[in-house]
N, C-alpha and C. Protein backbone atom coordinates (compact mmCIF):
# COMPACT_ATOMS: atom_id res chain seq x y z
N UNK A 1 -64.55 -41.83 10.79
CA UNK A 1 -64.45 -40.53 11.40
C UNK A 1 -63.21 -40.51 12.28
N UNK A 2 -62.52 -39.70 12.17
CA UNK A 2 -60.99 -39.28 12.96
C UNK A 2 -61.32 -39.27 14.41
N UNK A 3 -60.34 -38.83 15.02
CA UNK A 3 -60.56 -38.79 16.45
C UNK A 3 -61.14 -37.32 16.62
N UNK A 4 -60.41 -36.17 15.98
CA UNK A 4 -60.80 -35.10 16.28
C UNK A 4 -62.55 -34.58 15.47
N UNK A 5 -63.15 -35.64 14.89
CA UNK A 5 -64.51 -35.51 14.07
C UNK A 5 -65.41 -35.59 15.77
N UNK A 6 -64.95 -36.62 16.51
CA UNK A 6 -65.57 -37.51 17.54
C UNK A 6 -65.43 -36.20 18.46
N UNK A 7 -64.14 -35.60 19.02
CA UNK A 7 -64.48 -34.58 20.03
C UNK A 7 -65.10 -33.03 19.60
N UNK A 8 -64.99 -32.85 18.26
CA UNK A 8 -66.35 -32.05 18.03
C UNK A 8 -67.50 -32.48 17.59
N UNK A 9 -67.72 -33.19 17.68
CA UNK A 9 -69.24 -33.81 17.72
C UNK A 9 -69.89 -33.50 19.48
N UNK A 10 -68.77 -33.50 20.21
CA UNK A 10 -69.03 -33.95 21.69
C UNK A 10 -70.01 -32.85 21.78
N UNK A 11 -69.67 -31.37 21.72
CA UNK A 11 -70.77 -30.34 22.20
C UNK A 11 -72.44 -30.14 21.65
N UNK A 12 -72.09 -30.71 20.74
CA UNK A 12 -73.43 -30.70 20.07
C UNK A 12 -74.69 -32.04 20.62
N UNK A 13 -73.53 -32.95 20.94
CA UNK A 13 -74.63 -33.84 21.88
C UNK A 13 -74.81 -33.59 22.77
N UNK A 14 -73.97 -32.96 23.73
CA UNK A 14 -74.10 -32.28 25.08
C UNK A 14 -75.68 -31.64 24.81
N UNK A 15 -75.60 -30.84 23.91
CA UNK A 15 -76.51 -29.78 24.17
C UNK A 15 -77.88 -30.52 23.29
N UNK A 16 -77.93 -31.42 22.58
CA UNK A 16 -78.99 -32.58 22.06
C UNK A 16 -79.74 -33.06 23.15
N UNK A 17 -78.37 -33.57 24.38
CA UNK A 17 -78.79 -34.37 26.09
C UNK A 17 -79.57 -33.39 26.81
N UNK A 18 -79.24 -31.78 26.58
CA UNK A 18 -80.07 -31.10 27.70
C UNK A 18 -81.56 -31.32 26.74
N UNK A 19 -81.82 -31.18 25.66
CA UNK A 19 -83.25 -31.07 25.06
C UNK A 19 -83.86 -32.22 25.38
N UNK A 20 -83.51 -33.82 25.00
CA UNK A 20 -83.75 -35.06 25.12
C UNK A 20 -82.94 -35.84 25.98
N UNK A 21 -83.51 -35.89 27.74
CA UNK A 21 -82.29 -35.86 28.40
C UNK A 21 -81.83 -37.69 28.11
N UNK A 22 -83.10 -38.45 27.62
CA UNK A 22 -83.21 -39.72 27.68
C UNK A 22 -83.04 -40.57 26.13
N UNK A 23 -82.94 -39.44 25.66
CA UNK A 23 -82.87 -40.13 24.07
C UNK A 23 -81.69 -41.12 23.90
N UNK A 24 -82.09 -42.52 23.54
CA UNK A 24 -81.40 -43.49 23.51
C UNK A 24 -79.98 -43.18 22.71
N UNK A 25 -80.19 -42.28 21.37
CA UNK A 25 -79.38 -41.90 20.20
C UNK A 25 -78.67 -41.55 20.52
N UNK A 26 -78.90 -40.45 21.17
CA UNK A 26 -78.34 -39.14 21.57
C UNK A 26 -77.29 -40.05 22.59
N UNK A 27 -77.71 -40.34 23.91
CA UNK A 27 -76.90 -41.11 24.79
C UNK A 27 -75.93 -41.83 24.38
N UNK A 28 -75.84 -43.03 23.32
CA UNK A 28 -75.52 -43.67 23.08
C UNK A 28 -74.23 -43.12 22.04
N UNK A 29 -74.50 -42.00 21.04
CA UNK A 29 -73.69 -41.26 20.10
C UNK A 29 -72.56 -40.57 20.99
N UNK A 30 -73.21 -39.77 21.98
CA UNK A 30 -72.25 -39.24 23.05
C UNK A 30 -71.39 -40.28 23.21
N UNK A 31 -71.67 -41.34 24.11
CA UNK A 31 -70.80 -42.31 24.62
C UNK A 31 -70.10 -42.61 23.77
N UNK A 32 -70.41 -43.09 22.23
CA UNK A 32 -69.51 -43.48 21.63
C UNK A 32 -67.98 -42.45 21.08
N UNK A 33 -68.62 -41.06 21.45
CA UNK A 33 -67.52 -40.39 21.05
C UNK A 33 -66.53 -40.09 21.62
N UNK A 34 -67.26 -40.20 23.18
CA UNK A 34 -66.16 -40.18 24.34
C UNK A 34 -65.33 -41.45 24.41
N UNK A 35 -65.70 -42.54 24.05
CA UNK A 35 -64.88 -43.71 23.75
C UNK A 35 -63.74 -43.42 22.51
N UNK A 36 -64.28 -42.92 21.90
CA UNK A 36 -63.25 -42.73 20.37
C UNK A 36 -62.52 -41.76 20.15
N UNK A 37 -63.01 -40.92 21.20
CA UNK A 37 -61.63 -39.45 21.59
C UNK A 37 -60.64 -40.27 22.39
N UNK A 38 -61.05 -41.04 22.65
CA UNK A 38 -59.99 -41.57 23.82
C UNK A 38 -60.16 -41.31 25.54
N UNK A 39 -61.96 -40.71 25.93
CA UNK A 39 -61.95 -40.47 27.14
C UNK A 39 -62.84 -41.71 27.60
N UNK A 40 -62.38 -42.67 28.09
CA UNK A 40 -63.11 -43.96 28.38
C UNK A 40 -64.08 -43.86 29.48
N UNK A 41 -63.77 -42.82 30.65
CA UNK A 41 -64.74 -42.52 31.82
C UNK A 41 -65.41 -41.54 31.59
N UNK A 42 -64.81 -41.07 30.74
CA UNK A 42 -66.63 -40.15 30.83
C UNK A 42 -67.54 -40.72 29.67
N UNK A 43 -67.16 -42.12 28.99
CA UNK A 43 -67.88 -42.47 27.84
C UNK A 43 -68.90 -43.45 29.51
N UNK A 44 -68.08 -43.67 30.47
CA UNK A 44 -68.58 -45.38 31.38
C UNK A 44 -69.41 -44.17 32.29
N UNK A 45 -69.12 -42.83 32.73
CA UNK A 45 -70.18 -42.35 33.16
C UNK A 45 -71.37 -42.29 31.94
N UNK A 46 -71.07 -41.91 31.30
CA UNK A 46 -72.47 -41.57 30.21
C UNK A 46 -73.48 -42.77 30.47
N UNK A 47 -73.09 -43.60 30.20
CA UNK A 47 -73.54 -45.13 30.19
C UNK A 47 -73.91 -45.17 31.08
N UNK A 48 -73.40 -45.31 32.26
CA UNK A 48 -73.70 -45.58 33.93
C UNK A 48 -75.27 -44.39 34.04
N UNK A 49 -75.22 -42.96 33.71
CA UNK A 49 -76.31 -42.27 34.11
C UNK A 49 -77.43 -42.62 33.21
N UNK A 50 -77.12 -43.01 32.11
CA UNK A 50 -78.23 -43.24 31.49
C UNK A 50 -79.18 -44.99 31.77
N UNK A 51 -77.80 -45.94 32.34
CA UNK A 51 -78.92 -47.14 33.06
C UNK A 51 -79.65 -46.73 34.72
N UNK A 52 -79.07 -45.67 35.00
CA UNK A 52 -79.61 -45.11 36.37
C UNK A 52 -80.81 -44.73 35.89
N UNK A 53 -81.13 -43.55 34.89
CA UNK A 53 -82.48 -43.12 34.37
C UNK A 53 -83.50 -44.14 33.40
N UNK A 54 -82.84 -45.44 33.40
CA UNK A 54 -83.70 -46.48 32.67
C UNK A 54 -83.46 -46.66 31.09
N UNK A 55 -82.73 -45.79 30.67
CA UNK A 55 -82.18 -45.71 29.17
C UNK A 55 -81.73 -47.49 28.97
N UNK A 56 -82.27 -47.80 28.01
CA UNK A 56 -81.68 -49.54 27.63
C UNK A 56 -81.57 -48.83 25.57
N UNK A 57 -80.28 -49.80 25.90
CA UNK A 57 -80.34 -49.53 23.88
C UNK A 57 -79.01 -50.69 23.72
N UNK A 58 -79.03 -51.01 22.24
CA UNK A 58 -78.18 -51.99 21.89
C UNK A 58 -76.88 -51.66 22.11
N UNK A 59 -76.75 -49.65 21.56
CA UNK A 59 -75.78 -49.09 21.45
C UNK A 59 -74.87 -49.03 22.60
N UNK A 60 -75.92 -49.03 23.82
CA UNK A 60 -75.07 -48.72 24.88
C UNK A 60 -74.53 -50.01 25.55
N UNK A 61 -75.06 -51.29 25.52
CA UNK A 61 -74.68 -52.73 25.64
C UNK A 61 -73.44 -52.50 25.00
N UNK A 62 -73.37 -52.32 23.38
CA UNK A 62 -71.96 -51.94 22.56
C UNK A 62 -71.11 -51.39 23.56
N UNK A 63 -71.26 -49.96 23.61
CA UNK A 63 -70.36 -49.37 24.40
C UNK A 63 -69.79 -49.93 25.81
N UNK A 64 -71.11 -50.50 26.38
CA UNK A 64 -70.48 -50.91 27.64
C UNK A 64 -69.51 -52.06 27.16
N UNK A 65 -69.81 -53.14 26.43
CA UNK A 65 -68.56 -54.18 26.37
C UNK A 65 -67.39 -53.48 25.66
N UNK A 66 -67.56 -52.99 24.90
CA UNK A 66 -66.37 -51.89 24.25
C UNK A 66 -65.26 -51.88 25.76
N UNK A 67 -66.20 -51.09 26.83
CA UNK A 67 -65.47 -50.37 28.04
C UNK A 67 -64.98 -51.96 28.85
N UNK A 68 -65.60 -52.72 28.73
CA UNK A 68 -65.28 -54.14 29.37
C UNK A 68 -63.94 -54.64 28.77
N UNK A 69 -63.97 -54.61 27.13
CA UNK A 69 -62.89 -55.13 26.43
C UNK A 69 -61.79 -54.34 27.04
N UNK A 70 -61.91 -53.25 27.09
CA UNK A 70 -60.63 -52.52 27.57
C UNK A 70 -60.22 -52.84 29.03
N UNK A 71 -61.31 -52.89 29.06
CA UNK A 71 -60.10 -53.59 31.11
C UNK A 71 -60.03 -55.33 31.00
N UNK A 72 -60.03 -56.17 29.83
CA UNK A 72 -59.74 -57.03 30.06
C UNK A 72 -60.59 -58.28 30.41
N UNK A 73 -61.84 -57.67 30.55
CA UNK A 73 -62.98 -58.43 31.14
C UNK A 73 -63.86 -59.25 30.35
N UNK A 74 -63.35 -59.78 29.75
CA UNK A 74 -63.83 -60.40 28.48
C UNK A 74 -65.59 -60.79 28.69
N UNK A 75 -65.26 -62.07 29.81
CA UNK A 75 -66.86 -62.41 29.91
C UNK A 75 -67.96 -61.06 30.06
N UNK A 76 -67.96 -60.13 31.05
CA UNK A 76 -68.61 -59.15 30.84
C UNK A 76 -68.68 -58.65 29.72
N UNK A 77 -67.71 -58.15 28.97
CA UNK A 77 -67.87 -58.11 27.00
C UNK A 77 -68.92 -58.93 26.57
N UNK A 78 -68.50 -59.97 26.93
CA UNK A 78 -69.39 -60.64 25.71
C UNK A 78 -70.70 -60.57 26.13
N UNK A 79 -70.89 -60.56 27.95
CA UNK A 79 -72.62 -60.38 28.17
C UNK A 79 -72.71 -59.55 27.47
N UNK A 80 -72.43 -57.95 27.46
CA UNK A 80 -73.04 -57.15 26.76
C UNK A 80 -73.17 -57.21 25.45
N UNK A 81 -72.32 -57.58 24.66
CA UNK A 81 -72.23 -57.64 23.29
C UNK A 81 -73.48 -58.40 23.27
N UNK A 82 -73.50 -59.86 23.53
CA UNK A 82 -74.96 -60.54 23.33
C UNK A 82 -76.03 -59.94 23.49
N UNK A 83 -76.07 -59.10 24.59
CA UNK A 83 -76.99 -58.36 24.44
C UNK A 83 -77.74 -57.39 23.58
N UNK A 84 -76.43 -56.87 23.03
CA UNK A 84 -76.86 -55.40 21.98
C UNK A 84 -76.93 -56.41 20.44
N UNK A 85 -76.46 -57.79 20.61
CA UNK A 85 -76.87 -58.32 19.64
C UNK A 85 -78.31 -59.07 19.34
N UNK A 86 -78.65 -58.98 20.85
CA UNK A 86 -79.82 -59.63 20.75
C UNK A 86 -80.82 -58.42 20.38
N UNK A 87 -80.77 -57.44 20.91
CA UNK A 87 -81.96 -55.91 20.65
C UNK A 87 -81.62 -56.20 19.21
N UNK A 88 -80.59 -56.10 18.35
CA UNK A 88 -80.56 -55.82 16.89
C UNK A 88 -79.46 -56.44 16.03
N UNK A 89 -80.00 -58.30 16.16
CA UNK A 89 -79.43 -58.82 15.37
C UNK A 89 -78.03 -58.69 14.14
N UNK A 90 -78.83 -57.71 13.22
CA UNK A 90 -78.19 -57.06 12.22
C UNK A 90 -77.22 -56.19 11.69
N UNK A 91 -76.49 -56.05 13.31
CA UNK A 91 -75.69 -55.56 12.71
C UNK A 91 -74.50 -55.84 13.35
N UNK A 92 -73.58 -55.58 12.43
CA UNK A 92 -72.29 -56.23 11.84
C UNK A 92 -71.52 -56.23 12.99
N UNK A 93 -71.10 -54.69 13.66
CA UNK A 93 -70.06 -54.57 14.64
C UNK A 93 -70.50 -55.51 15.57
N UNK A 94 -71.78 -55.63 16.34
CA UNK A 94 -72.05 -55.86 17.55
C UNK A 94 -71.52 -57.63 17.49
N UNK A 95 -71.71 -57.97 15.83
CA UNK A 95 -71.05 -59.79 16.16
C UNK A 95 -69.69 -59.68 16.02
N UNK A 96 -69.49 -58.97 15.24
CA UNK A 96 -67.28 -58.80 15.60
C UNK A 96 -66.71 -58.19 16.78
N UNK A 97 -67.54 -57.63 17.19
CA UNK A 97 -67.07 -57.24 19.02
C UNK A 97 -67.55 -58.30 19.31
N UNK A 98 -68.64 -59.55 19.62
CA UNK A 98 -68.59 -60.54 20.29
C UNK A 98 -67.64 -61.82 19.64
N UNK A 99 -67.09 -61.37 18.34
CA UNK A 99 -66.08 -62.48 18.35
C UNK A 99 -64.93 -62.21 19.07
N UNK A 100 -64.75 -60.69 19.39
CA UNK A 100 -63.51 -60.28 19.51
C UNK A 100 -63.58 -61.11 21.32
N UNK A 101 -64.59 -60.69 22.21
CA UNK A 101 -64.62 -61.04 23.65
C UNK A 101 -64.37 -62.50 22.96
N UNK A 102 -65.55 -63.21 22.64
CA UNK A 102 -65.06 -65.01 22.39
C UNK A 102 -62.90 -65.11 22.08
N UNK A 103 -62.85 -64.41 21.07
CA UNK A 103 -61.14 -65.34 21.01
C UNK A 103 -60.65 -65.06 22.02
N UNK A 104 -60.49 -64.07 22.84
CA UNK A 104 -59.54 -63.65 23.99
C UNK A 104 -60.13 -64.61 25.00
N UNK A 105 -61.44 -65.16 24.94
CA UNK A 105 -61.79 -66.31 25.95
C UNK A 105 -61.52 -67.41 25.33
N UNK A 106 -60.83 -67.49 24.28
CA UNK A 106 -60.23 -69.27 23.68
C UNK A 106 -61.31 -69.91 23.17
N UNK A 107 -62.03 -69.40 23.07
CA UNK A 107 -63.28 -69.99 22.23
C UNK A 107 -63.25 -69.40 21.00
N UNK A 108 -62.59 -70.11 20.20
CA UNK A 108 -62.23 -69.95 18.86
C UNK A 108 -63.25 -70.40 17.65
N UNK A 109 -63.66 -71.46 17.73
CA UNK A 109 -65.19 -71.62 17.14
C UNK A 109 -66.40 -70.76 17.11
N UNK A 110 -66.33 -70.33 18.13
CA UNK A 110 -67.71 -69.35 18.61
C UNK A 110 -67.32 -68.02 17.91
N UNK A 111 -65.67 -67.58 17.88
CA UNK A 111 -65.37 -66.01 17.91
C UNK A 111 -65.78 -66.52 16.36
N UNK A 112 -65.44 -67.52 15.76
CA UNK A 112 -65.34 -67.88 13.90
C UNK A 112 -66.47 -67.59 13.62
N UNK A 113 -67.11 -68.05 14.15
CA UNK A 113 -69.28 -67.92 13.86
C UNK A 113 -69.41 -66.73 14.05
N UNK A 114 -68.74 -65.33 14.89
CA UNK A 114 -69.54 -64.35 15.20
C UNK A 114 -68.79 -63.74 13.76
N UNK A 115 -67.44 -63.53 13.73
CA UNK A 115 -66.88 -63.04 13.06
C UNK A 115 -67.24 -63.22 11.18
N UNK A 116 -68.20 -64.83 11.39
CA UNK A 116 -68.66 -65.24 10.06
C UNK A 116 -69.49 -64.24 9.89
N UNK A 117 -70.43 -64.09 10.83
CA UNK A 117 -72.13 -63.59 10.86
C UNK A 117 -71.85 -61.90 10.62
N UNK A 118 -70.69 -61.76 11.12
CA UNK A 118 -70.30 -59.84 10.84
C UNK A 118 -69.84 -59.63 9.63
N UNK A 119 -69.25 -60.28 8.88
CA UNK A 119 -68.76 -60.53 7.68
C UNK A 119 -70.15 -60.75 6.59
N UNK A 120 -70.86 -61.52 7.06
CA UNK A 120 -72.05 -62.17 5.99
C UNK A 120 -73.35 -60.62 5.99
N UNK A 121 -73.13 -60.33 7.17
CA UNK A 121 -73.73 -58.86 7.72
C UNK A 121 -74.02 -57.36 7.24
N UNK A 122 -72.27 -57.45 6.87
CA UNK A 122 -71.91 -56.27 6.00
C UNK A 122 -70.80 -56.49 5.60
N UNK A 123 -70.60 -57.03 4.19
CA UNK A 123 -69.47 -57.51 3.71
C UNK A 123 -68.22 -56.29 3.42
N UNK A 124 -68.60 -55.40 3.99
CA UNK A 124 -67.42 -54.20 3.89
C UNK A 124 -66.78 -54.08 4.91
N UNK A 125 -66.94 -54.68 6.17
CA UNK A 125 -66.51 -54.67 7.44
C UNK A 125 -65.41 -55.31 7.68
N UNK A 126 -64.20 -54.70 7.14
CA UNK A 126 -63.38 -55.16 7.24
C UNK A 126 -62.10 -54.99 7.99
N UNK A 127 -62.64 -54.89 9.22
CA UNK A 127 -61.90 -55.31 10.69
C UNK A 127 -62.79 -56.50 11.01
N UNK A 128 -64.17 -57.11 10.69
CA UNK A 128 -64.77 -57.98 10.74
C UNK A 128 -63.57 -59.14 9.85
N UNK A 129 -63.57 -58.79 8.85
CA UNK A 129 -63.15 -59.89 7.64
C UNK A 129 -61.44 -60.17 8.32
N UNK A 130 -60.70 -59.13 8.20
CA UNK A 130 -59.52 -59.58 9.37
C UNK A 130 -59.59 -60.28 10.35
N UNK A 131 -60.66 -60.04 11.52
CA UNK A 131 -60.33 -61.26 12.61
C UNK A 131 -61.23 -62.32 11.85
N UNK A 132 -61.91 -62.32 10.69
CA UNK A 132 -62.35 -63.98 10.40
C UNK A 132 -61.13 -64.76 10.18
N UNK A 133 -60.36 -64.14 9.22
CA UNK A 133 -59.30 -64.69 8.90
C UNK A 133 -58.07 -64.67 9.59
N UNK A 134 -57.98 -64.34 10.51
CA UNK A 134 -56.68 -64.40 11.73
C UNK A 134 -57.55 -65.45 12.40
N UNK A 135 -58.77 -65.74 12.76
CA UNK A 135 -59.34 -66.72 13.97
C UNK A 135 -59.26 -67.81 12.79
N UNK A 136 -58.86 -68.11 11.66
CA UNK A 136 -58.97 -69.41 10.65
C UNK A 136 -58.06 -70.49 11.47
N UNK A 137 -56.89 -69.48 11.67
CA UNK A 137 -55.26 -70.29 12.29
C UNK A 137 -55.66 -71.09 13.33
N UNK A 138 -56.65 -70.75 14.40
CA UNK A 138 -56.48 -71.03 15.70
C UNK A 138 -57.45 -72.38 15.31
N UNK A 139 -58.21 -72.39 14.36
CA UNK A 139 -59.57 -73.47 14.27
C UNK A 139 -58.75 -75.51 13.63
């Protein structure tokens, strides 16, 4: 989905959030779109109000290390990533975002295993299959 798919999507969750102010989906879809328009604080408010109201979801662990990766904060990345990997194993992004926090922390073995497990996951994921094979060099 383009960037401009992501900021019209935005109103329609807006108005999803007033019906279901807590819906994990809903929360979590928002955030991600405000991340992928390119508005990073109002994706880290979304996030932020919804752990104030008790909202927990894998998606939003995602998003929050997403918002971590971008300032650099790797270890916080990867807590969260582990996290949204731990709610739901299975799926693909959440272990190639935790390989991505692992290489930038030099743990090149670990990023290889996540990046294996996102790859073995959903073998179409291929920003997964790229950093397997860019993290080969470093091993």
């Amino acid at each position: 989905m383009g960037k401009k798919k992501y900021v019209k999507a935005i109103p329609y969750l807006l108005t999803a959030l007033e019906e279901f102010p807590n819906h994990p989906v809903v929360i979590s879809n928002l955030a991600v779109c405000y991340y992928e328009s390119g508005d990073r604080d109002a994706a880290a408010r979304t996030v932020a109000n919804a752990r104030e109201r008790g909202v927990q979801s894998a998606e939003l662990d995602n998003v929050s290390g997403l918002l971590e990766l971008r300032r650099q904060q790797y270890t916080k990345a990867l807590e969260y990533f582990y996290e949204a990997s731990k709610k739901d194993p299975r799926v693909s992004v959440y272990h190639n975002h935790m390989g991505v926090a692992l290489f930038n922390l030099k743990k090149y073995p670990h990023a290889y295993k996540e990046f294996k497990t996102a790859v073995n996951l959903d073998p179409h994921n291929k920003e997964a299959e790229r950093n397997l094979n860019d993290c080969e060099d470093f091993i």
